[in-house]
N, C-alpha and C. Protein backbone atom coordinates (compact mmCIF):
# COMPACT_ATOMS: atom_id res chain seq x y z
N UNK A 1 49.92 -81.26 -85.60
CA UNK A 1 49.08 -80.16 -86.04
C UNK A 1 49.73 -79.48 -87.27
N UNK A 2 48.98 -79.40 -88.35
CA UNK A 2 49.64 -78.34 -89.72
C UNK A 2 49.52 -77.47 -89.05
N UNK A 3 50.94 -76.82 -89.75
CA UNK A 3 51.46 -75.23 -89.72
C UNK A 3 50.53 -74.23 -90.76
N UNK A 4 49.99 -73.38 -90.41
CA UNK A 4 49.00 -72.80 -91.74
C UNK A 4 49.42 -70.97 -91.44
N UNK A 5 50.24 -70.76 -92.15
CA UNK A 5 50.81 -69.54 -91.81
C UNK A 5 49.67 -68.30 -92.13
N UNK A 6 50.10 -66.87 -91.23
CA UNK A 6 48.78 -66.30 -90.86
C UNK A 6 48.42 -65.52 -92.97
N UNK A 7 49.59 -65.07 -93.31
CA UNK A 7 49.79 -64.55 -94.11
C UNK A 7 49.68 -64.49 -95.88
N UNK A 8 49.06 -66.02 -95.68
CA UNK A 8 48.79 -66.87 -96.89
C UNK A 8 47.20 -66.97 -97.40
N UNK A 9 46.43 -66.77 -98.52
CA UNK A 9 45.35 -67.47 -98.55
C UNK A 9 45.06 -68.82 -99.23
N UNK A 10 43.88 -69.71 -98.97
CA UNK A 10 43.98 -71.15 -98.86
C UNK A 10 42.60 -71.57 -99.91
N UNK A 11 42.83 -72.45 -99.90
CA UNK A 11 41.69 -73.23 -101.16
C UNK A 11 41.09 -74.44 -100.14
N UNK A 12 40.11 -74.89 -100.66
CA UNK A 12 39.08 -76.06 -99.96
C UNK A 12 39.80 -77.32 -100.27
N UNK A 13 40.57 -77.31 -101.80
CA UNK A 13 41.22 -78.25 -101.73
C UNK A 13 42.45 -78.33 -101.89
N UNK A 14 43.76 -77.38 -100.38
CA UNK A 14 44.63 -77.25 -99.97
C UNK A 14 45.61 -77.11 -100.51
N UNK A 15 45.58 -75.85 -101.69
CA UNK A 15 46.51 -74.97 -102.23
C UNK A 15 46.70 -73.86 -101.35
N UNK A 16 47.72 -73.46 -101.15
CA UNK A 16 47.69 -71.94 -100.66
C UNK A 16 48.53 -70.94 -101.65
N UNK A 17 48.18 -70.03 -101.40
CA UNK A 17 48.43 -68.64 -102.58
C UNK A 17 49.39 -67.32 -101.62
N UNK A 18 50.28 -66.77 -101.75
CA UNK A 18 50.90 -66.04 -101.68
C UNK A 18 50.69 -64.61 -102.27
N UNK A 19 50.16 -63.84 -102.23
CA UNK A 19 49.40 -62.21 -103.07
C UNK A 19 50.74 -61.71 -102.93
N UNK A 20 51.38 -61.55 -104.02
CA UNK A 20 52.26 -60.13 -103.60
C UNK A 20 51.94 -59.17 -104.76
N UNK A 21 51.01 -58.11 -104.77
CA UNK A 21 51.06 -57.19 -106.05
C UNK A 21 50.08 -58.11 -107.13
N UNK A 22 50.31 -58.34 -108.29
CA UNK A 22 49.58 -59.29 -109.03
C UNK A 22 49.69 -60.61 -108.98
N UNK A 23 50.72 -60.93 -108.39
CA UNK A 23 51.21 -61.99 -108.81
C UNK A 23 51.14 -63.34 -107.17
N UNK A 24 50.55 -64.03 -107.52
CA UNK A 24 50.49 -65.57 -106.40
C UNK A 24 51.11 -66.61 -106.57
N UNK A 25 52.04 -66.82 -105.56
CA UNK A 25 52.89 -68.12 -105.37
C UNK A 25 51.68 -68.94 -105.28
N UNK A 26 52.06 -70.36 -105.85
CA UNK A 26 50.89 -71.38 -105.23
C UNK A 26 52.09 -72.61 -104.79
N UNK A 27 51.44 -73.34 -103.94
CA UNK A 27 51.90 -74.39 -103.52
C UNK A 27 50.78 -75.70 -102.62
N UNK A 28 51.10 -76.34 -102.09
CA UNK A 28 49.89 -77.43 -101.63
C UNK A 28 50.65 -77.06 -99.89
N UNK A 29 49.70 -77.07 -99.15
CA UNK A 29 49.74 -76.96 -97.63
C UNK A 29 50.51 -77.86 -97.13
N UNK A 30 50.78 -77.56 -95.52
CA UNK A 30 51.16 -78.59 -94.72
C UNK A 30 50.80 -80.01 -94.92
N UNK A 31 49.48 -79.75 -94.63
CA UNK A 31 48.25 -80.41 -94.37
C UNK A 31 48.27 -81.90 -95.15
N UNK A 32 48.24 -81.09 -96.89
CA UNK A 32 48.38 -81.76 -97.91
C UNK A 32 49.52 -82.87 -97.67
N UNK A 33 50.72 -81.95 -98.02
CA UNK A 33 51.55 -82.77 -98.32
C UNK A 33 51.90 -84.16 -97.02
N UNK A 34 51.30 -83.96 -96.11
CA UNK A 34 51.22 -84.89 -95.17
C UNK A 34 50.49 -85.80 -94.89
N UNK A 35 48.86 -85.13 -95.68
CA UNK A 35 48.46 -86.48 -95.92
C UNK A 35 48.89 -87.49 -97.29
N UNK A 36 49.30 -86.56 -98.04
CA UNK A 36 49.68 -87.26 -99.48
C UNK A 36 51.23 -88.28 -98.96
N UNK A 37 51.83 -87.63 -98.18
CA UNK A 37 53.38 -88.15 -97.72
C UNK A 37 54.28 -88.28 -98.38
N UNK A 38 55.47 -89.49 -98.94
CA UNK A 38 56.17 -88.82 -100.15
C UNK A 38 55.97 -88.08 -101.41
N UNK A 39 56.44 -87.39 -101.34
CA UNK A 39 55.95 -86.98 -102.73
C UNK A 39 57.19 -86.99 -103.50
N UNK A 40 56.74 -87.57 -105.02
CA UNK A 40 58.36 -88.54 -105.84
C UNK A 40 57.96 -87.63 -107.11
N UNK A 41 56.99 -87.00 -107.38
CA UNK A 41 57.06 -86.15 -108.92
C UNK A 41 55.85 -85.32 -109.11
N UNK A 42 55.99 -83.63 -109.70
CA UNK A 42 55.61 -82.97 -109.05
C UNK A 42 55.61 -82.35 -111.39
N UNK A 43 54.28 -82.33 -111.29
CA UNK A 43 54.53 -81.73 -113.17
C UNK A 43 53.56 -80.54 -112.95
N UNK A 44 53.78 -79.24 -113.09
CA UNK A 44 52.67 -78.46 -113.79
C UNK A 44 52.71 -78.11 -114.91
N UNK A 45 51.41 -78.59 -115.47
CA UNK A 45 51.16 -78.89 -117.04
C UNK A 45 50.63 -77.25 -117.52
N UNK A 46 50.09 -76.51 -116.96
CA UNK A 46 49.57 -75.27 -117.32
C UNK A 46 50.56 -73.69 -117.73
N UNK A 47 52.06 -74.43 -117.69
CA UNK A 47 52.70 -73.14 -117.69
C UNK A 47 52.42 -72.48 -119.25
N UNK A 48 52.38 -71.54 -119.19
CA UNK A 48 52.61 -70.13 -120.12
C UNK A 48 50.80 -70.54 -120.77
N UNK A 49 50.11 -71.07 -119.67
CA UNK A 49 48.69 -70.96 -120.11
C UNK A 49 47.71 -70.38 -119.25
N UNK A 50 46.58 -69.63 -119.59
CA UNK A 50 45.59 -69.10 -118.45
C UNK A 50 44.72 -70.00 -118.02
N UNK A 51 44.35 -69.40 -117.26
CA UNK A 51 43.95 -70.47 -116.50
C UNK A 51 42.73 -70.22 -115.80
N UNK A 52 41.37 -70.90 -115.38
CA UNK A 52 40.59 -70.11 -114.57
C UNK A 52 40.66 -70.68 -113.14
N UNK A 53 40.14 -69.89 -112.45
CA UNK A 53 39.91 -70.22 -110.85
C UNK A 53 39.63 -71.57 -110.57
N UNK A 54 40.03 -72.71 -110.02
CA UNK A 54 39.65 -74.16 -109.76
C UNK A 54 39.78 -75.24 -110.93
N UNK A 55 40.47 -74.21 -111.79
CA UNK A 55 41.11 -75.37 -112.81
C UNK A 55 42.60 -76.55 -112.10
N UNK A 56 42.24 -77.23 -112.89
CA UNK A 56 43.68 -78.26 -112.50
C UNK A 56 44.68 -77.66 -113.56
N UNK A 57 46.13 -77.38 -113.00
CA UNK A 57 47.12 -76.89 -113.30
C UNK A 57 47.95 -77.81 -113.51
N UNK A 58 48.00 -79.06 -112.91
CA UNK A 58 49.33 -80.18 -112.78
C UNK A 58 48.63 -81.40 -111.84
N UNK A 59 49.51 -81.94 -111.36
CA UNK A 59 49.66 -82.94 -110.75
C UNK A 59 50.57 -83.17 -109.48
N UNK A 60 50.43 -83.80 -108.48
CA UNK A 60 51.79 -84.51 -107.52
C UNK A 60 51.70 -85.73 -107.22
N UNK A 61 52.96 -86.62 -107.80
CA UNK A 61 52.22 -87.90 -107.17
C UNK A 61 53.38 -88.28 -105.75
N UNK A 62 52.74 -88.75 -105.36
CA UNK A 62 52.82 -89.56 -104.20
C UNK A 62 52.94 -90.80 -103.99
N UNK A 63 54.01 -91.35 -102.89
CA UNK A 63 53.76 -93.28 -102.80
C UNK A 63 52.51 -92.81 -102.81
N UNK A 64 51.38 -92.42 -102.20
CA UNK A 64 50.14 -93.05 -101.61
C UNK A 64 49.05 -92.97 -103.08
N UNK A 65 49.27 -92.20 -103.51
CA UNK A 65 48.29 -91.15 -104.40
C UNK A 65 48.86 -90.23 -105.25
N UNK A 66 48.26 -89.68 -106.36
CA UNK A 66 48.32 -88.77 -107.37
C UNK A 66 47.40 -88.17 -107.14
N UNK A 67 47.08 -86.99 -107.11
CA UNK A 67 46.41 -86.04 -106.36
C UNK A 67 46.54 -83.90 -107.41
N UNK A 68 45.68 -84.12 -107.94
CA UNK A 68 45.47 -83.18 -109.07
C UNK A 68 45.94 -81.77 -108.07
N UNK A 69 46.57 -80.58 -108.96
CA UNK A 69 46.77 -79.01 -108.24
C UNK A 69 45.72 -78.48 -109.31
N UNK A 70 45.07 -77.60 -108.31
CA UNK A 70 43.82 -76.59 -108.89
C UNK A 70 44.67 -75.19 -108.60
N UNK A 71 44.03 -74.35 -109.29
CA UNK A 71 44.40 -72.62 -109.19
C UNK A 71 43.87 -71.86 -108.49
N UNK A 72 44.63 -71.58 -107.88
CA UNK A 72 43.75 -70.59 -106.27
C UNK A 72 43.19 -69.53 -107.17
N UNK A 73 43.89 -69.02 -108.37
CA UNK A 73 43.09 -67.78 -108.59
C UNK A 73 43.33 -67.88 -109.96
N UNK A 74 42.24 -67.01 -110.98
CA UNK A 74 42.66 -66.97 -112.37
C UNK A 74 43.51 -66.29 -112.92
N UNK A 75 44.65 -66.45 -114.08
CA UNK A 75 45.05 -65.69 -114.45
C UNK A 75 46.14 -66.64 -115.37
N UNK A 76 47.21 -66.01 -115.77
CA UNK A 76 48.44 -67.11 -115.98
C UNK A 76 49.67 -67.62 -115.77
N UNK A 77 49.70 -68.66 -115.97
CA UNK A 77 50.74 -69.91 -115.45
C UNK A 77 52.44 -68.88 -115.90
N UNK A 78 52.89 -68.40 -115.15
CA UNK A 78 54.46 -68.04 -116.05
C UNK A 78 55.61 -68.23 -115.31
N UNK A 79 55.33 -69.01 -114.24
CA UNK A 79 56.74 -69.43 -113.56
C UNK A 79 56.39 -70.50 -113.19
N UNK A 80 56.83 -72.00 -113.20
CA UNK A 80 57.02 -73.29 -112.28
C UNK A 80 58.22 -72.75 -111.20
N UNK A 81 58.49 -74.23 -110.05
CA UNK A 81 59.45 -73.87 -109.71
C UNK A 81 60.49 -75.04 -110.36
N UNK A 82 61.72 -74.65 -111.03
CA UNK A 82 62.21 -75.69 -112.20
C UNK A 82 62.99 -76.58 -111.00
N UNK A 83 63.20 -76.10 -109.92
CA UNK A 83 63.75 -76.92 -108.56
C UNK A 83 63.52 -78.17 -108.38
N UNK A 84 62.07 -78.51 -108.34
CA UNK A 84 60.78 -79.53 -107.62
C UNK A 84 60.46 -79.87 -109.40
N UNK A 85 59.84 -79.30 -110.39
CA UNK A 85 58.65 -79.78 -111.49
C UNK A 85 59.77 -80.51 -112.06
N UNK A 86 59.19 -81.69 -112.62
CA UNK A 86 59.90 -82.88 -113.13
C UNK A 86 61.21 -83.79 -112.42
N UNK A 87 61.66 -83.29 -111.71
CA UNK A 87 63.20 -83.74 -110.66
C UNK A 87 62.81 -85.10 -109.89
N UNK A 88 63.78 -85.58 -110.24
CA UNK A 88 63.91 -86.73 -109.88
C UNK A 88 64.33 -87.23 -108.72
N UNK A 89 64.59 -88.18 -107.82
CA UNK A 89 65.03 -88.33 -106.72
C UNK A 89 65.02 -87.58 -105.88
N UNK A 90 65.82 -86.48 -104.79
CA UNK A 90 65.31 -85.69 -103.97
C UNK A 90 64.12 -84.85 -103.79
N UNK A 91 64.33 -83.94 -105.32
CA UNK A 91 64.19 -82.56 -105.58
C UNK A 91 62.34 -82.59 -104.93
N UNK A 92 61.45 -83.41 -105.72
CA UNK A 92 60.61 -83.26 -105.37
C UNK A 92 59.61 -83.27 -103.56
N UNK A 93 60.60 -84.20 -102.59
CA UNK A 93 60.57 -84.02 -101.73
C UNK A 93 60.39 -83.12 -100.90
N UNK A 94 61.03 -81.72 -101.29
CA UNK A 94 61.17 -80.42 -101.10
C UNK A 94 59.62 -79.85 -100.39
N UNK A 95 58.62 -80.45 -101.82
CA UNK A 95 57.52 -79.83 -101.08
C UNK A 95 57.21 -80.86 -99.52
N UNK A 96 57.35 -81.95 -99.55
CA UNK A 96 57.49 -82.75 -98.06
C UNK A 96 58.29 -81.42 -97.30
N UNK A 97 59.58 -81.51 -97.30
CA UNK A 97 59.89 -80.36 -96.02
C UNK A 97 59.70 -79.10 -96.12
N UNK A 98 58.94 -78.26 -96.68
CA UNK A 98 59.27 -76.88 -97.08
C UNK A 98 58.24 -76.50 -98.03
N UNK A 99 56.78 -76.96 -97.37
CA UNK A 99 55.75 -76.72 -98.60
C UNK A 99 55.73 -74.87 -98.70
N UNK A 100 55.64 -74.38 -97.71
CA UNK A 100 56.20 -73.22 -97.77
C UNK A 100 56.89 -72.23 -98.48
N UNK A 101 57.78 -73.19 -98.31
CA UNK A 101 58.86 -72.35 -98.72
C UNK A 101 59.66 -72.83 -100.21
N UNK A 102 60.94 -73.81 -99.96
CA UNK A 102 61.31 -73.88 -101.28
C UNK A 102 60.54 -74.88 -101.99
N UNK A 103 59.27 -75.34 -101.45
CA UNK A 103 58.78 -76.43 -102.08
C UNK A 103 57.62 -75.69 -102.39
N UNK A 104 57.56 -74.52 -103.20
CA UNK A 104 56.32 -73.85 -104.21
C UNK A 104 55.99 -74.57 -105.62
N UNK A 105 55.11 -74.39 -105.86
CA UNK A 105 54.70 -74.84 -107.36
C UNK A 105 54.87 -74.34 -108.97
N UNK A 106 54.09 -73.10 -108.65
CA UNK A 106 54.20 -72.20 -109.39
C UNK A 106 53.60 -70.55 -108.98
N UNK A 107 53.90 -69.77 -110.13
CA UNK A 107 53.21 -68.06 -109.76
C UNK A 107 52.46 -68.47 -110.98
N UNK A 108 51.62 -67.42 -110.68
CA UNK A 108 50.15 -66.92 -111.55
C UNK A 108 50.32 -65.40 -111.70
N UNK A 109 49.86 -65.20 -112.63
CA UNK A 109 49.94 -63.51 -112.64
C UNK A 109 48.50 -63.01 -112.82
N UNK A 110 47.74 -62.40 -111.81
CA UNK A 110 46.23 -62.54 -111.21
C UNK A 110 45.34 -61.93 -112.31
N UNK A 111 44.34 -62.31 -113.17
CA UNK A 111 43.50 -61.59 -113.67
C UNK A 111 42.49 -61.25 -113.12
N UNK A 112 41.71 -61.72 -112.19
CA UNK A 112 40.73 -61.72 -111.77
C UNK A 112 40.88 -61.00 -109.66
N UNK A 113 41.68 -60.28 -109.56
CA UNK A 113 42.02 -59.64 -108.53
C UNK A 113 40.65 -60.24 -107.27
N UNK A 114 39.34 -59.66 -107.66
CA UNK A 114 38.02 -60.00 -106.56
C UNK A 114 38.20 -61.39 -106.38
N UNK A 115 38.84 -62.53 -107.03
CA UNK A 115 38.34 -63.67 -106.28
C UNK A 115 39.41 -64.13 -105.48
N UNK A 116 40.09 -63.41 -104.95
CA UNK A 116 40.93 -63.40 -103.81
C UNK A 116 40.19 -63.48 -102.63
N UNK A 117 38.89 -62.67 -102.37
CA UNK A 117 38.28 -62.37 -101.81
C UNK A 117 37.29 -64.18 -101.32
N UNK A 118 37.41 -65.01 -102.03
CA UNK A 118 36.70 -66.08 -102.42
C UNK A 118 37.56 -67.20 -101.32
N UNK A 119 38.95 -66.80 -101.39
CA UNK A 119 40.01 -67.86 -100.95
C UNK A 119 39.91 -67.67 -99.31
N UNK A 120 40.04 -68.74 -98.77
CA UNK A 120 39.90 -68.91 -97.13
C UNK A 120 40.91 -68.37 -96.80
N UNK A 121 40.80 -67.39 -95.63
CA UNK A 121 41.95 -67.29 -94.40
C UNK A 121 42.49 -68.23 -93.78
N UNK A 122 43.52 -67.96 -93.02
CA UNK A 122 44.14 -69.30 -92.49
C UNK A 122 43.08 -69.06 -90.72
N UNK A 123 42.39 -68.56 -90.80
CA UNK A 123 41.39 -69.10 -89.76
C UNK A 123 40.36 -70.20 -90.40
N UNK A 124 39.98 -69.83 -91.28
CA UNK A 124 38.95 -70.66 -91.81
C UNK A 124 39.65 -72.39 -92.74
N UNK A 125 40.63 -71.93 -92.98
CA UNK A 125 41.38 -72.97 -93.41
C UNK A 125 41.70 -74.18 -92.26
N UNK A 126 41.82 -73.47 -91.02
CA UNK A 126 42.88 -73.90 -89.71
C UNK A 126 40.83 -75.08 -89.33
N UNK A 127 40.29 -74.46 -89.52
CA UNK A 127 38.83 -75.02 -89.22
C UNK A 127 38.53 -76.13 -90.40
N UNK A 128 38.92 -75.94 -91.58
CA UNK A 128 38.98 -77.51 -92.70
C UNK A 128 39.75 -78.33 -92.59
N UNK A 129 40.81 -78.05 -91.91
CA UNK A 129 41.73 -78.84 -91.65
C UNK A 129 41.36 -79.64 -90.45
N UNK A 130 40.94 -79.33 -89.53
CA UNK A 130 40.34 -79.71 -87.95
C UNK A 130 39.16 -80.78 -88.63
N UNK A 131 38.09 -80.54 -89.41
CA UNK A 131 37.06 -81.08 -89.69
C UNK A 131 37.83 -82.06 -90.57
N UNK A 132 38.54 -82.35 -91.35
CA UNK A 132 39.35 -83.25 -92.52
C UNK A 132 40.00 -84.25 -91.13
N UNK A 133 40.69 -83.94 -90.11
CA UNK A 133 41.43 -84.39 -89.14
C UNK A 133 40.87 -85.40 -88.30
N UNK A 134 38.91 -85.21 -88.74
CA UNK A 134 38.16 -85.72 -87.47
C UNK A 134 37.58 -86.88 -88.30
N UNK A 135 38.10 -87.17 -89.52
CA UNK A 135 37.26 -88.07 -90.71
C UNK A 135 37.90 -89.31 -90.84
């Protein structure tokens, strides 16, 4: 079962966002990174650019797949995490154990505050995930 923490909001296509003040951590879910499975390189192409809501920001590829990152929310790109983006051998793995946590993507700095309002709870998320699970 993905872990979908209560505290996070979520995208349809399994980014989750972090609100603190203006500014949103993004990263790809449990969910994601488990169905994607290794993940060997991790680029976001959008830094120090704006960005709108459901734009593609980067990329992760995966043995299985390459698999595009969209923007939970609009605004702009001003932090990667330099940990995981471009790293070679381990580093990118990170989001495999720790999508959470040290395996984030990037922050956004929010222009568009109301479409927060747009992004799934982790109830409603915990329910796409169940329906994705049954496919």
């Amino acid at each position: 079962m993905a872990q979908i923490p209560e505290d996070l909001k979520y995208t349809k296509t399994h980014e989750w966002a972090r609100i603190e003040g203006d500014i949103a951590t993004v990263g790809i879910t449990d969910f994601a990174q488990h169905e994607l499975s290794d993940v060997v390189y991790v680029e976001i192409t959008a830094l120090g650019k704006t960005v709108k809501q459901n734009d593609p920001i980067g990329f992760i590829e995966a043995v299985k797949a390459t698999s595009d990152i969209y923007a939970p929310l609009s605004g702009e790109v001003i932090e990667v995490n330099t940990q995981i983006h471009k790293a070679e051998g381990e580093a990118p793995a990170m989001v495999n154990r720790d999508p959470y946590g040290q395996g984030w993507l990037c922050r956004i700095k929010i222009s568009h505050p109301e479409e927060i309002n747009s992004l799934l709870d982790h109830t409603a998320y915990a329910e796409l995930v169940k329906r994705s699970e049954h496919h």
